[in-house]
N, C-alpha and C. Protein backbone atom coordinates (compact mmCIF):
# COMPACT_ATOMS: atom_id res chain seq x y z
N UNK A 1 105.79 72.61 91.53
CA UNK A 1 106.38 71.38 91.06
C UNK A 1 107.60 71.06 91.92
N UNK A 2 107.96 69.51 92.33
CA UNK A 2 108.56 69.30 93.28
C UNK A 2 109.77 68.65 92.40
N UNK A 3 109.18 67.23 91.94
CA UNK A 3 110.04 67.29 91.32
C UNK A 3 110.47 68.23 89.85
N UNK A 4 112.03 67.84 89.35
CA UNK A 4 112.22 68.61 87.75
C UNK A 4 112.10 67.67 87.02
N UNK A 5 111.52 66.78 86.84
CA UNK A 5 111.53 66.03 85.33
C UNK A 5 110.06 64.42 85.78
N UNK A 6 109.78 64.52 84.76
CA UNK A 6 108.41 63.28 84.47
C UNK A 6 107.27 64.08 84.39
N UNK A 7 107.27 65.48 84.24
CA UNK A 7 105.82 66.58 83.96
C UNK A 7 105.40 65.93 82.18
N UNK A 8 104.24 65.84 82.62
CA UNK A 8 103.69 66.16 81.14
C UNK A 8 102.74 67.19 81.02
N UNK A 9 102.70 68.44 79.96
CA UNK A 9 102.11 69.26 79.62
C UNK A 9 100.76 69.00 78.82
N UNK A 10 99.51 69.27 79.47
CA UNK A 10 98.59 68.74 78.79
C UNK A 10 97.94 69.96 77.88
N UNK A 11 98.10 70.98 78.35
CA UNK A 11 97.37 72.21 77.63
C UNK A 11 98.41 73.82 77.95
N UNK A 12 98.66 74.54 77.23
CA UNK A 12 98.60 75.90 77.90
C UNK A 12 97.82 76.70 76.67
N UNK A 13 97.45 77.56 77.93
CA UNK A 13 96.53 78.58 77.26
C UNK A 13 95.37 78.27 76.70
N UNK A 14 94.63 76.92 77.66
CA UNK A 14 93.83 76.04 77.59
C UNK A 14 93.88 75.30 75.64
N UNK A 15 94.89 75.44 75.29
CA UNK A 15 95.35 74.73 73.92
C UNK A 15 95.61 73.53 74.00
N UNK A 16 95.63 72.46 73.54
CA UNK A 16 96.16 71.08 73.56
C UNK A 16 97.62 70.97 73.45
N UNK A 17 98.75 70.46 73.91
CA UNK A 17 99.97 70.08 73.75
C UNK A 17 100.18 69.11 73.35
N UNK A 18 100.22 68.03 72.95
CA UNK A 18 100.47 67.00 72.60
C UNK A 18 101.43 66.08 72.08
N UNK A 19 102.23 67.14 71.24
CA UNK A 19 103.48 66.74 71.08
C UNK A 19 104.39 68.17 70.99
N UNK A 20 105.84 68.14 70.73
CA UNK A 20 106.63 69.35 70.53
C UNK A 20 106.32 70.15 70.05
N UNK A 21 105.69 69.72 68.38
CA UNK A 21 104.94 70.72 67.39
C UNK A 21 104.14 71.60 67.73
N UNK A 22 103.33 70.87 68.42
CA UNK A 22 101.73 71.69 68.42
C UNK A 22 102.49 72.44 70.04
N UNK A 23 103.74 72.05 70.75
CA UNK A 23 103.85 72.78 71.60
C UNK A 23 104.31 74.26 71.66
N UNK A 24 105.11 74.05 69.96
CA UNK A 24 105.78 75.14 69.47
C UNK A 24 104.62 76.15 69.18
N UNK A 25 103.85 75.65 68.47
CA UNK A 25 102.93 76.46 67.94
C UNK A 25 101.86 77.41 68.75
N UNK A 26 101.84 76.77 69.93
CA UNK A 26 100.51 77.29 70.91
C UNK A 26 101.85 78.28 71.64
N UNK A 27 102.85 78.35 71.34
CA UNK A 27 103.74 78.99 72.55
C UNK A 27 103.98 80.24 71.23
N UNK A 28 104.28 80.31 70.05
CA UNK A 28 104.47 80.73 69.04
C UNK A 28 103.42 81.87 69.27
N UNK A 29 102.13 81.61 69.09
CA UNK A 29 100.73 82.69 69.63
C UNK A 29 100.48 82.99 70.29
N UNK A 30 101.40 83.01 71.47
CA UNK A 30 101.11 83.58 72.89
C UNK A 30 101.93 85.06 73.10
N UNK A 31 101.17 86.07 73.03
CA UNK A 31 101.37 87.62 73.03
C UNK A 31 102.68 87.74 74.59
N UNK A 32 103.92 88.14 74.12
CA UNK A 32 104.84 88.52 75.90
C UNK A 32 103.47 89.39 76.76
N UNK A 33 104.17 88.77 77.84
CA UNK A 33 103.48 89.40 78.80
C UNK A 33 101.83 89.15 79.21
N UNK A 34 102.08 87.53 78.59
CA UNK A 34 100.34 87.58 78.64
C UNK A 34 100.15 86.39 79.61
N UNK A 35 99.50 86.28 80.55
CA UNK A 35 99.04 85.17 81.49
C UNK A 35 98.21 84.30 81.34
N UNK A 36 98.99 82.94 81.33
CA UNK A 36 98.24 81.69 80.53
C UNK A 36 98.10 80.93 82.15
N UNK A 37 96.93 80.04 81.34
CA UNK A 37 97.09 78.67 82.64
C UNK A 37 97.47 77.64 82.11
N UNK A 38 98.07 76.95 82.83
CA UNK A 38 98.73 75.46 82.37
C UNK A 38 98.07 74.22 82.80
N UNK A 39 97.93 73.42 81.90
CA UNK A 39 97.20 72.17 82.23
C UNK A 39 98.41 71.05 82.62
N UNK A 40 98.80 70.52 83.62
CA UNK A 40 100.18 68.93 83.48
C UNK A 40 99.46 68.24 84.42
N UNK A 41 100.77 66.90 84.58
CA UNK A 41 100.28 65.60 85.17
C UNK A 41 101.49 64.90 85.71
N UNK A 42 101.56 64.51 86.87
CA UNK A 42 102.87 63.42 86.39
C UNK A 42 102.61 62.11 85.66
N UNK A 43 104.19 62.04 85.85
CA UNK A 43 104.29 60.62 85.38
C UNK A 43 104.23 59.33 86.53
N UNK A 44 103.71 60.08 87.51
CA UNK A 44 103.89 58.48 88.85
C UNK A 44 102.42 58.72 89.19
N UNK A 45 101.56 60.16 88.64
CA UNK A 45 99.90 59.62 88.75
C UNK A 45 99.41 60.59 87.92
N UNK A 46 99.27 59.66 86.96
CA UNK A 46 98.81 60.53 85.60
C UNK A 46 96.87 60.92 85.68
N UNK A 47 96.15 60.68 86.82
CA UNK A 47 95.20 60.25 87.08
C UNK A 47 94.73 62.08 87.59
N UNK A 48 95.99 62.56 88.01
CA UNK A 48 95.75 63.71 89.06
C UNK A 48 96.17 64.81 88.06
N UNK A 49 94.81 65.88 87.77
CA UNK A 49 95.45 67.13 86.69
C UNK A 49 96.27 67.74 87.48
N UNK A 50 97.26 69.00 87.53
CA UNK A 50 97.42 69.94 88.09
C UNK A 50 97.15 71.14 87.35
N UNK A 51 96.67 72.41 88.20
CA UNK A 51 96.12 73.99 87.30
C UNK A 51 97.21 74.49 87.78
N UNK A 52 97.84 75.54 86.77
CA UNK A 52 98.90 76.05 87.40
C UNK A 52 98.25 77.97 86.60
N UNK A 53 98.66 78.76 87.19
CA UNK A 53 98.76 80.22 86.35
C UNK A 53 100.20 80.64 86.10
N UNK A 54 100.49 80.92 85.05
CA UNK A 54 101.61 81.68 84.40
C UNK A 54 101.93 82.99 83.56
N UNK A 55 103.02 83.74 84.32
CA UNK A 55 103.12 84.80 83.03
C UNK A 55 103.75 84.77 82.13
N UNK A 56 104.07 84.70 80.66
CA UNK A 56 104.53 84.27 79.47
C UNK A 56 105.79 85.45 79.37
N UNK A 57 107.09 85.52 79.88
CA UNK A 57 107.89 86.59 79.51
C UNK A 57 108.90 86.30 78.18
N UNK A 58 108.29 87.41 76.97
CA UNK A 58 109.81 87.21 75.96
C UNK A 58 110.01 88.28 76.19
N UNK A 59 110.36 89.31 76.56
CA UNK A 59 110.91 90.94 76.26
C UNK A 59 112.36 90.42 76.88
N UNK A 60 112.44 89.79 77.71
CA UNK A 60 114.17 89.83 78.37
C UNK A 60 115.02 88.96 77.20
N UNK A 61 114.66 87.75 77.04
CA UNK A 61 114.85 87.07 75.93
C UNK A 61 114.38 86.72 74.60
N UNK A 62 114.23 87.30 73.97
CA UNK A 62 113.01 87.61 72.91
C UNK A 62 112.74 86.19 71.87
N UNK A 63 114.15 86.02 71.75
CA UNK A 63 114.23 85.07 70.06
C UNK A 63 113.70 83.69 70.96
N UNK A 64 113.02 82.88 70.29
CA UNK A 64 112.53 81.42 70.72
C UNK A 64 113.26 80.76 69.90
N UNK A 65 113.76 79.81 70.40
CA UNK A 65 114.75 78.46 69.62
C UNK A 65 114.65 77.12 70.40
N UNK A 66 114.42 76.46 70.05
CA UNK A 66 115.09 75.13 69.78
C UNK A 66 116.50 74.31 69.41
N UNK A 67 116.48 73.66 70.81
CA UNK A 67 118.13 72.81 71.16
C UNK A 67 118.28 71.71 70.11
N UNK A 68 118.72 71.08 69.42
CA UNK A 68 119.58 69.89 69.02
C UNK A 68 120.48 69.37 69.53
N UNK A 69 120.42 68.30 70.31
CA UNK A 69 121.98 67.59 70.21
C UNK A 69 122.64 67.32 68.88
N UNK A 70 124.08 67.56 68.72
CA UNK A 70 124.57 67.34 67.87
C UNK A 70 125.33 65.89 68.50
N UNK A 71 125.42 64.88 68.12
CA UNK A 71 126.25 63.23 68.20
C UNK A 71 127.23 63.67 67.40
N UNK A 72 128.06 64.13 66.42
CA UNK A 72 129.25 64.44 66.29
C UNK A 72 129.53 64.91 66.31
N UNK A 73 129.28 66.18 66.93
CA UNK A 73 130.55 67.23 68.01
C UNK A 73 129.83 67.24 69.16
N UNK A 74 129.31 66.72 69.34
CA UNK A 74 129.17 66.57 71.02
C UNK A 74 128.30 68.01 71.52
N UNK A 75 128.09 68.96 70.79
CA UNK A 75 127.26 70.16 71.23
C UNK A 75 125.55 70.30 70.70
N UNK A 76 125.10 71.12 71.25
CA UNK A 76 123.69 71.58 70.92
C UNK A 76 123.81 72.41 70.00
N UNK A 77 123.24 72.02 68.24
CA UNK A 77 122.50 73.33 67.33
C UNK A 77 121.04 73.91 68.02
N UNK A 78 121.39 74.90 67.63
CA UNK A 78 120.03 76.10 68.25
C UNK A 78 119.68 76.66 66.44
N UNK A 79 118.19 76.47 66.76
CA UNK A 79 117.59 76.84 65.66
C UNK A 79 116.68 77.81 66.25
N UNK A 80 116.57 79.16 65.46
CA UNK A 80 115.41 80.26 65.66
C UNK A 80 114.32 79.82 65.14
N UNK A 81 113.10 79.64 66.44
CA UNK A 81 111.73 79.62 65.20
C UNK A 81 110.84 81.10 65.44
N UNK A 82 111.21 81.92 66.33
CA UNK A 82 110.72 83.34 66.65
C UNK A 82 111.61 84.64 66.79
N UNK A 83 112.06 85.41 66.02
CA UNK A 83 112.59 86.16 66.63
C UNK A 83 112.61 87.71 67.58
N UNK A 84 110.61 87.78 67.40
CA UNK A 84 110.42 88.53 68.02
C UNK A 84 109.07 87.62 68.50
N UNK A 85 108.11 88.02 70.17
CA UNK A 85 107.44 87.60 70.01
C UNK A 85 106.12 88.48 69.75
N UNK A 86 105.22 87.98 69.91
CA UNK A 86 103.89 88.81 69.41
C UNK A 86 103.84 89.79 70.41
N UNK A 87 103.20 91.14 70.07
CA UNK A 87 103.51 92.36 71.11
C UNK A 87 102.18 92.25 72.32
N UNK A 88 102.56 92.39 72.99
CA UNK A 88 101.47 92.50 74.20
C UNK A 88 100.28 92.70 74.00
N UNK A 89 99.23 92.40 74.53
CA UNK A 89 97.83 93.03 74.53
C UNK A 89 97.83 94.50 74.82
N UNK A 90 96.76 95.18 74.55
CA UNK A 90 96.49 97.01 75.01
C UNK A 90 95.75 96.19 76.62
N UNK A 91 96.17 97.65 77.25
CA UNK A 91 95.75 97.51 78.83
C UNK A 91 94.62 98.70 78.83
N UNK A 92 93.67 97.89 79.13
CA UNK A 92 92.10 97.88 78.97
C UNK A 92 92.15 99.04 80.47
N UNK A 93 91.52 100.19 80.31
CA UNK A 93 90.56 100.59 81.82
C UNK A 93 90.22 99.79 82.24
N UNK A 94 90.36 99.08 84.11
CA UNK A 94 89.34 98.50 84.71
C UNK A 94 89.31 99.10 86.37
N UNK A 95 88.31 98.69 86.80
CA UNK A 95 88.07 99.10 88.06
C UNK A 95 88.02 97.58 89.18
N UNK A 96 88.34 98.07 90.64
CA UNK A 96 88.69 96.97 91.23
C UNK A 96 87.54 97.35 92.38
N UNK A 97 86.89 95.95 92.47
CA UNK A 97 85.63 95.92 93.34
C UNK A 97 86.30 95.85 94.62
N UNK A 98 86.35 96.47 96.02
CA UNK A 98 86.74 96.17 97.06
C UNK A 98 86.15 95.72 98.37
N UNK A 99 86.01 94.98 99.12
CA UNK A 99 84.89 95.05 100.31
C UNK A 99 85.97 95.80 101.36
N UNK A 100 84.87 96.58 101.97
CA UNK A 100 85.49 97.32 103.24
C UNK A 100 85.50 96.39 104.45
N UNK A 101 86.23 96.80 104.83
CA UNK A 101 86.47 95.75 106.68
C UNK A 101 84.94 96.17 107.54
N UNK A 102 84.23 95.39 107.64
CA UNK A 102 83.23 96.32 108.82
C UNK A 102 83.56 96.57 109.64
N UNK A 103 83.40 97.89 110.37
CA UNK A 103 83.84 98.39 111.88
C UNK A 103 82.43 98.96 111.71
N UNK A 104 81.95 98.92 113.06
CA UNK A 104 80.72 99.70 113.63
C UNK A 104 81.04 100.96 113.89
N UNK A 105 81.94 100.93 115.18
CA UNK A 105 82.60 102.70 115.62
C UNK A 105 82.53 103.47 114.58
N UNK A 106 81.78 104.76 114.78
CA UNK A 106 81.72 105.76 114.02
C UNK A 106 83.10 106.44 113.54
N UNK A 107 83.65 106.70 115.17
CA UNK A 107 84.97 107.22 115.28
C UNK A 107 86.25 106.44 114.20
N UNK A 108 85.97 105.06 114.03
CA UNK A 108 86.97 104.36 113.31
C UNK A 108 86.84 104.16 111.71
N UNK A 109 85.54 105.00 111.02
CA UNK A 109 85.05 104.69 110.69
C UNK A 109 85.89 104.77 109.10
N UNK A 110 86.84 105.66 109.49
CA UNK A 110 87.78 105.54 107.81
C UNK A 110 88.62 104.51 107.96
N UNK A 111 88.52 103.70 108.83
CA UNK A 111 89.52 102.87 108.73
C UNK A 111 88.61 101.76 107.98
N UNK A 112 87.39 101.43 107.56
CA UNK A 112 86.73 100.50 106.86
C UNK A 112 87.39 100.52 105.34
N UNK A 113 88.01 101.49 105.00
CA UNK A 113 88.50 101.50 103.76
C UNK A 113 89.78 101.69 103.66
N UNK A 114 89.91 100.99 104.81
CA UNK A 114 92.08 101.02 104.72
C UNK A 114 92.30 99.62 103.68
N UNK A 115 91.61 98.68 103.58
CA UNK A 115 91.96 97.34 102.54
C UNK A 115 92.08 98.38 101.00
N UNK A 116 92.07 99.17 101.18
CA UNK A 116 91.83 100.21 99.63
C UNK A 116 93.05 100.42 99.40
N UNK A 117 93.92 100.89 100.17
CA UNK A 117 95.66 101.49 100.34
C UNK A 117 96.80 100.64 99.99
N UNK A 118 95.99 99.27 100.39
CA UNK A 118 96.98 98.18 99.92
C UNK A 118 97.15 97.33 98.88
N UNK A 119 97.87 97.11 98.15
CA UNK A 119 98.31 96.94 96.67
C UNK A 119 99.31 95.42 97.18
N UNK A 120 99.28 94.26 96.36
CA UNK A 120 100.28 93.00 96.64
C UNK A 120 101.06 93.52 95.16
N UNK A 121 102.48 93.33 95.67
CA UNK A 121 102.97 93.65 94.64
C UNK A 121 104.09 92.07 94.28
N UNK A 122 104.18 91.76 92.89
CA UNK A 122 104.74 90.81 92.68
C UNK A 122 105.95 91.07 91.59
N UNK A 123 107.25 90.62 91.99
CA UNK A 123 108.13 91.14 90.99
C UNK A 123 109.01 89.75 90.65
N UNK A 124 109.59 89.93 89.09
CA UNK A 124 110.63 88.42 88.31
C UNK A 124 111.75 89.28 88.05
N UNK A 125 112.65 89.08 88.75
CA UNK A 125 114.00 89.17 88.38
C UNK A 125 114.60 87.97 87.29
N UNK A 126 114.49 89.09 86.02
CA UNK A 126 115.07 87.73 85.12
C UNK A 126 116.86 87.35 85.02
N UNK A 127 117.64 88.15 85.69
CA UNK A 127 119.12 88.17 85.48
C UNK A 127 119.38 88.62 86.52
N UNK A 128 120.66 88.27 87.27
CA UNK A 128 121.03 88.93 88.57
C UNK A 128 122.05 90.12 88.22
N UNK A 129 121.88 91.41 88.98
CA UNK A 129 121.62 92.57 89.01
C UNK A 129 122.37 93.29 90.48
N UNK A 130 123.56 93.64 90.73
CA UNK A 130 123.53 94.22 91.93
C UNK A 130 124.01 93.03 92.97
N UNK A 131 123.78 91.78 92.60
CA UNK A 131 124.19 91.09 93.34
C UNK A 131 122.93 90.27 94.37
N UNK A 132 121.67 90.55 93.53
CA UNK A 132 120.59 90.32 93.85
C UNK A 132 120.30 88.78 92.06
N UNK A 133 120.10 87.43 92.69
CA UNK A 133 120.05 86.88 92.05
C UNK A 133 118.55 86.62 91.39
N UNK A 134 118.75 85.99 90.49
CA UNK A 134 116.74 85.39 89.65
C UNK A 134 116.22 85.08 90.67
N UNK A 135 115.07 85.64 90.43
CA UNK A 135 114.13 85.41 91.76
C UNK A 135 112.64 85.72 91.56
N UNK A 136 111.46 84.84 92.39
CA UNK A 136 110.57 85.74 92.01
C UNK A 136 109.59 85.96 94.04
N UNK A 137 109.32 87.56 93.38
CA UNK A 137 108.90 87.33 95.33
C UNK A 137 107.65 88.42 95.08
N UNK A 138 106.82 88.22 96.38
CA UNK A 138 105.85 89.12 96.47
C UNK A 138 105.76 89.42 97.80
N UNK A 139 105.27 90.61 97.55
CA UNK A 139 105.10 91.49 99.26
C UNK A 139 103.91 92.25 99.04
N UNK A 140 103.80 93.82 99.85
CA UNK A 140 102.87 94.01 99.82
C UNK A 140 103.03 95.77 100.06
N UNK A 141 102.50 96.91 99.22
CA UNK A 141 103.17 98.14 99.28
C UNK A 141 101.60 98.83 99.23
N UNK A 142 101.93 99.89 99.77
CA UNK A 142 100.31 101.23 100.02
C UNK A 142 100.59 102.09 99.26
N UNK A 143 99.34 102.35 98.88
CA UNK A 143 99.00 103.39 97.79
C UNK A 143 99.51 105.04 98.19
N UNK A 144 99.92 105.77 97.47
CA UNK A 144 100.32 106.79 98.33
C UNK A 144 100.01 108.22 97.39
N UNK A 145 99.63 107.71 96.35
CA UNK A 145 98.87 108.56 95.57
C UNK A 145 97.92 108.18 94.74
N UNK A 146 96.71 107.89 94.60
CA UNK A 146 95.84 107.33 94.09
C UNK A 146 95.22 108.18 92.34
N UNK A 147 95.64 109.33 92.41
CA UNK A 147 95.51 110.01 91.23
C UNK A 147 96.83 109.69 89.87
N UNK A 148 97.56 109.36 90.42
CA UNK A 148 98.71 108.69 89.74
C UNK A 148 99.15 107.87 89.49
N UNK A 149 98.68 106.94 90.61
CA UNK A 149 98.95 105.19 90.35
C UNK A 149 100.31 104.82 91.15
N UNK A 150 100.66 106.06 92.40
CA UNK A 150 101.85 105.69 92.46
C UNK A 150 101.73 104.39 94.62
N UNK A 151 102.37 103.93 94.07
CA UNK A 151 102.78 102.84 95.50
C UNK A 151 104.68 102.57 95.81
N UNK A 152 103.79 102.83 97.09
CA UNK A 152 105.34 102.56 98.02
C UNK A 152 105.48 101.30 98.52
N UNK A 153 106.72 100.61 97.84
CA UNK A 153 107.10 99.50 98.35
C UNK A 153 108.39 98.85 98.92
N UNK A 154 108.46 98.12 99.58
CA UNK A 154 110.02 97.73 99.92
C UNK A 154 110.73 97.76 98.94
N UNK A 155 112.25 98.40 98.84
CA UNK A 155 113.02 97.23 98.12
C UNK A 155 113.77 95.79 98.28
N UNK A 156 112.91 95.34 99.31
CA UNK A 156 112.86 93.83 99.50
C UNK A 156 112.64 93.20 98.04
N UNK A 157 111.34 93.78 97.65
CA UNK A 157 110.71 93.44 96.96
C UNK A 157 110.95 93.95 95.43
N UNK A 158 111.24 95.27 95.64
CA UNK A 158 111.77 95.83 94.08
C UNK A 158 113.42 95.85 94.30
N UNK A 159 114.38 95.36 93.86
CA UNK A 159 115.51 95.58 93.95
C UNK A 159 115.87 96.64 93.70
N UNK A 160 115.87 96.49 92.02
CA UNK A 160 116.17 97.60 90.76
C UNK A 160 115.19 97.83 89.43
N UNK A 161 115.49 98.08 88.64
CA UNK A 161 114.27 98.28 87.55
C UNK A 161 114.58 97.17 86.60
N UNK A 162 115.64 96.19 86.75
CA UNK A 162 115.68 95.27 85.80
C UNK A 162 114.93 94.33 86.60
N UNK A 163 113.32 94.15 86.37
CA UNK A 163 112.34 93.77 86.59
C UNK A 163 111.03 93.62 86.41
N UNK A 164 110.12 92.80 86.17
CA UNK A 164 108.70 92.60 85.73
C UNK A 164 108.12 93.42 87.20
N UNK A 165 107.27 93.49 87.19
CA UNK A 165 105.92 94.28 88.46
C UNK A 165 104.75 94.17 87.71
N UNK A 166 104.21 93.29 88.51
CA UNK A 166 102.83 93.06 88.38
C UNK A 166 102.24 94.04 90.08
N UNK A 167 101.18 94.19 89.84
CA UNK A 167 100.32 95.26 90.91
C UNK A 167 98.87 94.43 90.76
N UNK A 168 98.64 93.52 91.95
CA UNK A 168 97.19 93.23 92.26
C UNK A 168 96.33 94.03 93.40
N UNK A 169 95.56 94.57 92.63
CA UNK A 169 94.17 95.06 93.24
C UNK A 169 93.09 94.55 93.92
N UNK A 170 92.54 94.27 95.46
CA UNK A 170 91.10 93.71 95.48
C UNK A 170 91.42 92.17 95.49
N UNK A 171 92.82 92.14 95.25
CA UNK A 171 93.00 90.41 95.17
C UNK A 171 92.91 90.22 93.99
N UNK A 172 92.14 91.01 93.12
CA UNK A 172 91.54 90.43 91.92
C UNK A 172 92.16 90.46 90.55
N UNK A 173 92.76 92.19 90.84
CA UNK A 173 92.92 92.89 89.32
C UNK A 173 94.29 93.08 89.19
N UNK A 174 95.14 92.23 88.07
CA UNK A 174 96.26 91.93 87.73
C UNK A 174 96.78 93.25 86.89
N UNK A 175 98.35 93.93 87.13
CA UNK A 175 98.14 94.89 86.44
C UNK A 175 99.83 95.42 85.86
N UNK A 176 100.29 95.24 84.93
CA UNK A 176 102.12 95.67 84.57
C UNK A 176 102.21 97.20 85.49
N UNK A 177 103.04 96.77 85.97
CA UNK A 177 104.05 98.23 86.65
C UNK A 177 105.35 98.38 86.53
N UNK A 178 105.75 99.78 86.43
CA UNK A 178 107.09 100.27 86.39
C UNK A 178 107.80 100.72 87.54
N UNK A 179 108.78 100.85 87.91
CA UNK A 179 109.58 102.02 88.79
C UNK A 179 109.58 102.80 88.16
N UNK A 180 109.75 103.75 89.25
CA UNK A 180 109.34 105.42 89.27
C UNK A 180 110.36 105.74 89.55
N UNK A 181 110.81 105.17 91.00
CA UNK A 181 112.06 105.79 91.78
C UNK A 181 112.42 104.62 92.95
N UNK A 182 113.67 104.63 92.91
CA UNK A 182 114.65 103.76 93.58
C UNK A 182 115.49 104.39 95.05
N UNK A 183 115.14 104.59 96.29
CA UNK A 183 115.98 105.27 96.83
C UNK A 183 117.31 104.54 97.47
N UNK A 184 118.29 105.20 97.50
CA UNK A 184 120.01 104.59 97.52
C UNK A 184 120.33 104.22 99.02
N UNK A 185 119.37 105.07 99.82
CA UNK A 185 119.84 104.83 101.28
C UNK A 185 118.46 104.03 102.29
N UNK A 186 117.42 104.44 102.02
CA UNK A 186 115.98 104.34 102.54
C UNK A 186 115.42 103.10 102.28
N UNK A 187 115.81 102.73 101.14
CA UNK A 187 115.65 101.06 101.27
C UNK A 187 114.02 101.11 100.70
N UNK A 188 113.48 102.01 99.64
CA UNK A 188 111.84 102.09 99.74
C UNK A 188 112.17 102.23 97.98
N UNK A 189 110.74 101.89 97.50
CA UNK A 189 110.74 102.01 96.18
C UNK A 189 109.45 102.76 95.75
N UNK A 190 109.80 103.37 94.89
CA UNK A 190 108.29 103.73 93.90
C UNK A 190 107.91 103.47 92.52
N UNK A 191 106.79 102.31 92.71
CA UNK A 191 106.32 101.75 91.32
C UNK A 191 105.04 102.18 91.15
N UNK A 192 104.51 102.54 90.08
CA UNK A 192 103.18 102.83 89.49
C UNK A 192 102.88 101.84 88.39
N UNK A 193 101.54 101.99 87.86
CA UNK A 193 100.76 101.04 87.07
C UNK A 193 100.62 102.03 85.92
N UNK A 194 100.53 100.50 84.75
CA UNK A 194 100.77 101.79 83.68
C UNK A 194 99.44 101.78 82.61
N UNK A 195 98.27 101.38 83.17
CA UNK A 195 96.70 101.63 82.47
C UNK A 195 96.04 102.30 83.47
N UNK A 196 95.90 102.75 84.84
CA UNK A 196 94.81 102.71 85.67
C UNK A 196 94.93 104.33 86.22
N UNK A 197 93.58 104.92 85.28
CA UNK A 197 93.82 106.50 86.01
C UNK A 197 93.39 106.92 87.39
N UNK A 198 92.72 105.85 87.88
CA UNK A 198 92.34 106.43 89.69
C UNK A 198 91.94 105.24 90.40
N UNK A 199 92.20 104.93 91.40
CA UNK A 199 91.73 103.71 91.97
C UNK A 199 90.39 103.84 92.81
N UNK A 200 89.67 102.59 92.07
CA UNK A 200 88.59 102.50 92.79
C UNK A 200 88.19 102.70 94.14
């Protein structure tokens, strides 16, 4: 989105939006941590959908409210309509289909399964931290133990642990991760996944 203002919300979580209410309500049933798609439009060509994907975060900010202007004092009432949100889904076993690179050479021939090692890793800084501001970035870290789930990644990319980590597989397979370990001088991080006992 380019511009900030004239969006209209036509659906999330393929739900209807339609007005505030029903916006409250479809946002109200949406589990933290769960990835919706968004249906909008503008307002200068209402003609053109846009698809957007999103991840739904309450754990940093939990309580959901609603602003009021107040016209005689000049401030916003905040009303709670959530104060916790619905708890996450369970993280299902899955396996990640991969295609190998073809190489003919015999000699090269483990290298057909080097696309296996590499993990895109995506992280949301919800509060600035260290002096590292909100942000959201993705890079790209290798597997370095596959019995554990553990990957090495920049801390380009992982600052600190006050952070979301998502871990895509195969391109395909979306997955919550933690830090493991932060190093102080080396500039490298270690995050693992927290459903997946061996990689495909």
């Amino acid at each position: 989105m380019h511009d900030k203002s004239g969006w209209l919300l036509d659906k999330i979580d393929d739900k209807p939006t339609p007005n505030l209410d029903a916006f409250i309500e479809v946002m109200k049933g949406i589990p933290d941590r769960q990835k919706v798609t968004i249906t909008y439009r503008h307002l200068s060509d209402l003609h053109t959908k846009n698809l957007h994907v999103a991840y739904i975060e309450r754990h940093w900010q939990s309580e959901f409210r609603i602003a009021t202007r107040n016209d005689e004092t000049g401030l916003w009432d905040f009303k709670s309509l959530q104060d916790k949100p619905l708890e996450p889904l369970p993280i299902k076993p899955c396996h990640a289909k991969f295609v190998d690179i073809p190489i003919p050479s015999e000699k090269k021939k483990g290298c057909a399964s080097l696309s296996r090692s590499f993990v895109q890793v995506r992280t949301f800084c919800p509060i600035p931290v260290d002096s590292f501001p909100y942000r959201k970035d993705t890079g790209y870290g290798v597997v370095i133990d596959a019995e554990n789930g553990y990957v090495l990644v920049s801390r380009r990319f992982v600052p600190n642990d006050v952070c979301d980590i998502y871990l895509i597989f195969a391109e395909s397979m979306d997955i919550p991760g933690k830090v493991v370990f932060l190093h102080p001088n080396l500039n490298y991080a270690i995050v693992t996944v927290r459903c997946l006992s061996r990689f495909g």
